[in-house]
C-alpha atoms as a PDB file:
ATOM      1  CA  UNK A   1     -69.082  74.033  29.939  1.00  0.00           C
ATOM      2  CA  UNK A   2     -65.777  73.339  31.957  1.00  0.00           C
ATOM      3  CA  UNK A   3     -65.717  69.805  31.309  1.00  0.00           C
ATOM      4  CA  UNK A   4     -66.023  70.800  27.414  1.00  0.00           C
ATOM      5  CA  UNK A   5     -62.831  73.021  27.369  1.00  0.00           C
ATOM      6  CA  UNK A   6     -60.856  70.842  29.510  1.00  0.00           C
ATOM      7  CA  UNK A   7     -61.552  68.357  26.468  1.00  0.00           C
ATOM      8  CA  UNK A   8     -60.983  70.551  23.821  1.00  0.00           C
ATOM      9  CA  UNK A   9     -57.778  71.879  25.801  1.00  0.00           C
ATOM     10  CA  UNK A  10     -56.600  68.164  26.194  1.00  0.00           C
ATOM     11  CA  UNK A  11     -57.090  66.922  23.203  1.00  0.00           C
ATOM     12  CA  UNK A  12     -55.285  70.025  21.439  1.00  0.00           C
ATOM     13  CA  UNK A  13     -52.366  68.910  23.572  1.00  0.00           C
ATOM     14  CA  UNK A  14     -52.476  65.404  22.386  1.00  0.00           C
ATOM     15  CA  UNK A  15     -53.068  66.667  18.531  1.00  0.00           C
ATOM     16  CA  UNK A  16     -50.064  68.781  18.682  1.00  0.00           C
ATOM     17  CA  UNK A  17     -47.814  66.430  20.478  1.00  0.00           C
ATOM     18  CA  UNK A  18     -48.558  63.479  18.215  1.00  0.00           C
ATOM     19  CA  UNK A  19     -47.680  65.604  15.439  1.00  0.00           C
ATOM     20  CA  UNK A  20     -44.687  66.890  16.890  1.00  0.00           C
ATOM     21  CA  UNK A  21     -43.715  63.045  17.394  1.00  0.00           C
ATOM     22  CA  UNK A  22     -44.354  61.848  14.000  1.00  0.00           C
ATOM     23  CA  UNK A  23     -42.737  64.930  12.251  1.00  0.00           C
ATOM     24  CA  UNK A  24     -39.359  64.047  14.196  1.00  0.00           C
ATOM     25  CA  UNK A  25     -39.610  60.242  13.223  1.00  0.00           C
ATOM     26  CA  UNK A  26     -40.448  61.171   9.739  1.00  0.00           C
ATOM     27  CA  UNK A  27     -37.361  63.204   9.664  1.00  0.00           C
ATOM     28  CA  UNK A  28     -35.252  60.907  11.669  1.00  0.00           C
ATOM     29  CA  UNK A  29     -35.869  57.905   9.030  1.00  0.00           C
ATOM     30  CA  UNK A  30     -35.271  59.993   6.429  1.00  0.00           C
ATOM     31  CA  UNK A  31     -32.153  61.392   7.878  1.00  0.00           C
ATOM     32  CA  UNK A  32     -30.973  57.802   8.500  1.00  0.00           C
ATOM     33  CA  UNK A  33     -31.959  56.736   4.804  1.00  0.00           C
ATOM     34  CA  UNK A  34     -30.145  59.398   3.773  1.00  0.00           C
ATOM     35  CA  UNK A  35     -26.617  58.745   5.381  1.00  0.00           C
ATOM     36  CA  UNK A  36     -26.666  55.713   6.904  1.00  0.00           C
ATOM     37  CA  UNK A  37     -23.542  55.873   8.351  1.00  0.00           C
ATOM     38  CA  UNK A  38     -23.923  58.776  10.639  1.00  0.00           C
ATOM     39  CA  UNK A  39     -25.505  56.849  13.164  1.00  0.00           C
ATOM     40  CA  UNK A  40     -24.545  58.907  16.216  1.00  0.00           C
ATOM     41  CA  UNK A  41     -26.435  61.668  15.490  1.00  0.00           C
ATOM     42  CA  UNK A  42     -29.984  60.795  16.565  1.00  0.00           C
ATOM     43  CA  UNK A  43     -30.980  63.180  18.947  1.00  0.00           C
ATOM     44  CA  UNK A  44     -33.471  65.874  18.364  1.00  0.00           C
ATOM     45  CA  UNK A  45     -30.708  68.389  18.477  1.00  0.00           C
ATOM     46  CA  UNK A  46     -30.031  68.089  15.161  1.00  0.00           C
ATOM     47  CA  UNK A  47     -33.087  69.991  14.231  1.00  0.00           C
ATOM     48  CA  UNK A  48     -33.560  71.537  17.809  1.00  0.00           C
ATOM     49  CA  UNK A  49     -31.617  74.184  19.396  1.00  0.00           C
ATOM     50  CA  UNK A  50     -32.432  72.801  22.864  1.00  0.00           C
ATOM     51  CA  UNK A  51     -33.943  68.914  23.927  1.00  0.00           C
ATOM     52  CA  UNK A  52     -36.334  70.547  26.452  1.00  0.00           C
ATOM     53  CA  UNK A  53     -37.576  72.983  23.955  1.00  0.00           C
ATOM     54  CA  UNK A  54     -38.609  71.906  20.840  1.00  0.00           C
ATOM     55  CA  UNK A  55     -40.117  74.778  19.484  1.00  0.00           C
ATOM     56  CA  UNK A  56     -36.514  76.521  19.139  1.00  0.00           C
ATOM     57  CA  UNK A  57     -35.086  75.558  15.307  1.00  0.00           C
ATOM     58  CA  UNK A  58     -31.808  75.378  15.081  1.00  0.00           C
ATOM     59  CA  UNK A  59     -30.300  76.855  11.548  1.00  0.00           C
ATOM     60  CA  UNK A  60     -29.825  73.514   9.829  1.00  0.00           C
ATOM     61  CA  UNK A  61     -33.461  73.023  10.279  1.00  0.00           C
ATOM     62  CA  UNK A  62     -34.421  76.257   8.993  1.00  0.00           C
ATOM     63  CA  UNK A  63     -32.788  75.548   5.721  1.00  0.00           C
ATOM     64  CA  UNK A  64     -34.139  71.971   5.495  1.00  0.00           C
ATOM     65  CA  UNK A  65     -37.212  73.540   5.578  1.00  0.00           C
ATOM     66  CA  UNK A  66     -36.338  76.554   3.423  1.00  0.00           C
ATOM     67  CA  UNK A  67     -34.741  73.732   1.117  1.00  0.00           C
ATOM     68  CA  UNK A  68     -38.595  71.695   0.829  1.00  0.00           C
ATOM     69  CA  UNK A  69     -37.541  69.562   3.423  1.00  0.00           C
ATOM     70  CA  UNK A  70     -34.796  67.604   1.415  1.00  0.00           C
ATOM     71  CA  UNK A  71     -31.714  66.599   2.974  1.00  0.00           C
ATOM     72  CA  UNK A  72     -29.507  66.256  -0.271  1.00  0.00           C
ATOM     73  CA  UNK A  73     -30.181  70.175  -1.092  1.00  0.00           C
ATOM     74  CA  UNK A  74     -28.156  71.199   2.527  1.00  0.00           C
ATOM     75  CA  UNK A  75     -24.749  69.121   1.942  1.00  0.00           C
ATOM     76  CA  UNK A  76     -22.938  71.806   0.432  1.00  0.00           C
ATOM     77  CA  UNK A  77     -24.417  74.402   2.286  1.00  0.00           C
ATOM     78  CA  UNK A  78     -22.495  75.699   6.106  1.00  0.00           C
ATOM     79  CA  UNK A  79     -25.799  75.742   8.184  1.00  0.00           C
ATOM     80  CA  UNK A  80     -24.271  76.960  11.319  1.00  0.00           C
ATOM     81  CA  UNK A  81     -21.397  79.093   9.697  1.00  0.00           C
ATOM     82  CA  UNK A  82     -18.557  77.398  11.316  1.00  0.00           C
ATOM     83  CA  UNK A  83     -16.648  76.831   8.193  1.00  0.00           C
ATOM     84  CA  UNK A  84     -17.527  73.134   7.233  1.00  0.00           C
ATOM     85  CA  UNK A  85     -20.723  72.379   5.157  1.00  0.00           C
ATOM     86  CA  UNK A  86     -23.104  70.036   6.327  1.00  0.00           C
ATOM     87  CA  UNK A  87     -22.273  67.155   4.728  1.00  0.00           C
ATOM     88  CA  UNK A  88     -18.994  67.024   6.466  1.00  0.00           C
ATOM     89  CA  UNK A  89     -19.917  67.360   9.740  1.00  0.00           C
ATOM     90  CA  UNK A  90     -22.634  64.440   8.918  1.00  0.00           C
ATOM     91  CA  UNK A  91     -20.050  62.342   7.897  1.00  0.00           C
ATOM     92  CA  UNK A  92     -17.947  63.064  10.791  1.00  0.00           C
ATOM     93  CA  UNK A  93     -21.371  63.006  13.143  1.00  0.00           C
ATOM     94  CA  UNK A  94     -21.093  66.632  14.547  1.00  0.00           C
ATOM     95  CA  UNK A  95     -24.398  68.552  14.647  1.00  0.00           C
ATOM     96  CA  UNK A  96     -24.927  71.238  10.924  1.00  0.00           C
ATOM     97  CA  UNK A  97     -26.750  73.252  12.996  1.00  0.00           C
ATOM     98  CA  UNK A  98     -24.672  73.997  15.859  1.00  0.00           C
ATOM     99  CA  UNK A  99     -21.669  75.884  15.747  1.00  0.00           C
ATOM    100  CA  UNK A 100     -19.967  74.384  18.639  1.00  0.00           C
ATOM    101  CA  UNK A 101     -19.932  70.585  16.898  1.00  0.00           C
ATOM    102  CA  UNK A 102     -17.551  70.550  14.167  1.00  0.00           C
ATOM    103  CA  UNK A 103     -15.546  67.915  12.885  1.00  0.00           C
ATOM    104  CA  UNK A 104     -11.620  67.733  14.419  1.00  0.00           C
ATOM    105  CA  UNK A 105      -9.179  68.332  11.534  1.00  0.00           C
END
């Protein structure tokens, strides 16, 4: 009976962080696809308020997935409330959802 919850216990673990890993690629390419030219931003913290915890949204990822997961429905919007929507700090490569990143005037 141990040995069969240890497998279902490990294999829930591998389920979950498969599909954590392909969500984020799925999103990255379509990011990139997207705007092509915002190349720097590639870490998870787009999406993620913290790399070591991915389970913490940041507020640009809660409206990409308020918006139907769609990138082009954010531009206009100011994710993070610092004062420039999120297709400008895109273009200048500063993070939409995180209030400290914002592009230099």
């Amino acid at each position: 009976m141990k040995k069969i919850s240890t497998l279902i216990i490990f294999c829930s673990m591998l389920l979950l962080n498969s599909h954590t890993a392909f969500g984020y690629n799925a999103y990255k390419k379509q990011f990139a696809q997207a705007y092509p030219a915002a190349k720097k931003i590639s870490s998870c913290l787009l999406c993620h308020s913290d790399d070591d915890d991915y389970s913490a949204l940041n507020s640009f990822a809660k409206d990409f997935y308020d918006n139907d997961e769609e990138f082009a429905g954010l531009e206009e919007l100011d994710s993070d409330g610092d004062g420039f929507n999120n297709l400008r700090e895109i273009m200048a490569e500063t993070y939409p959802g995180d209030h400290k990143s914002f592009p230099q005037e």
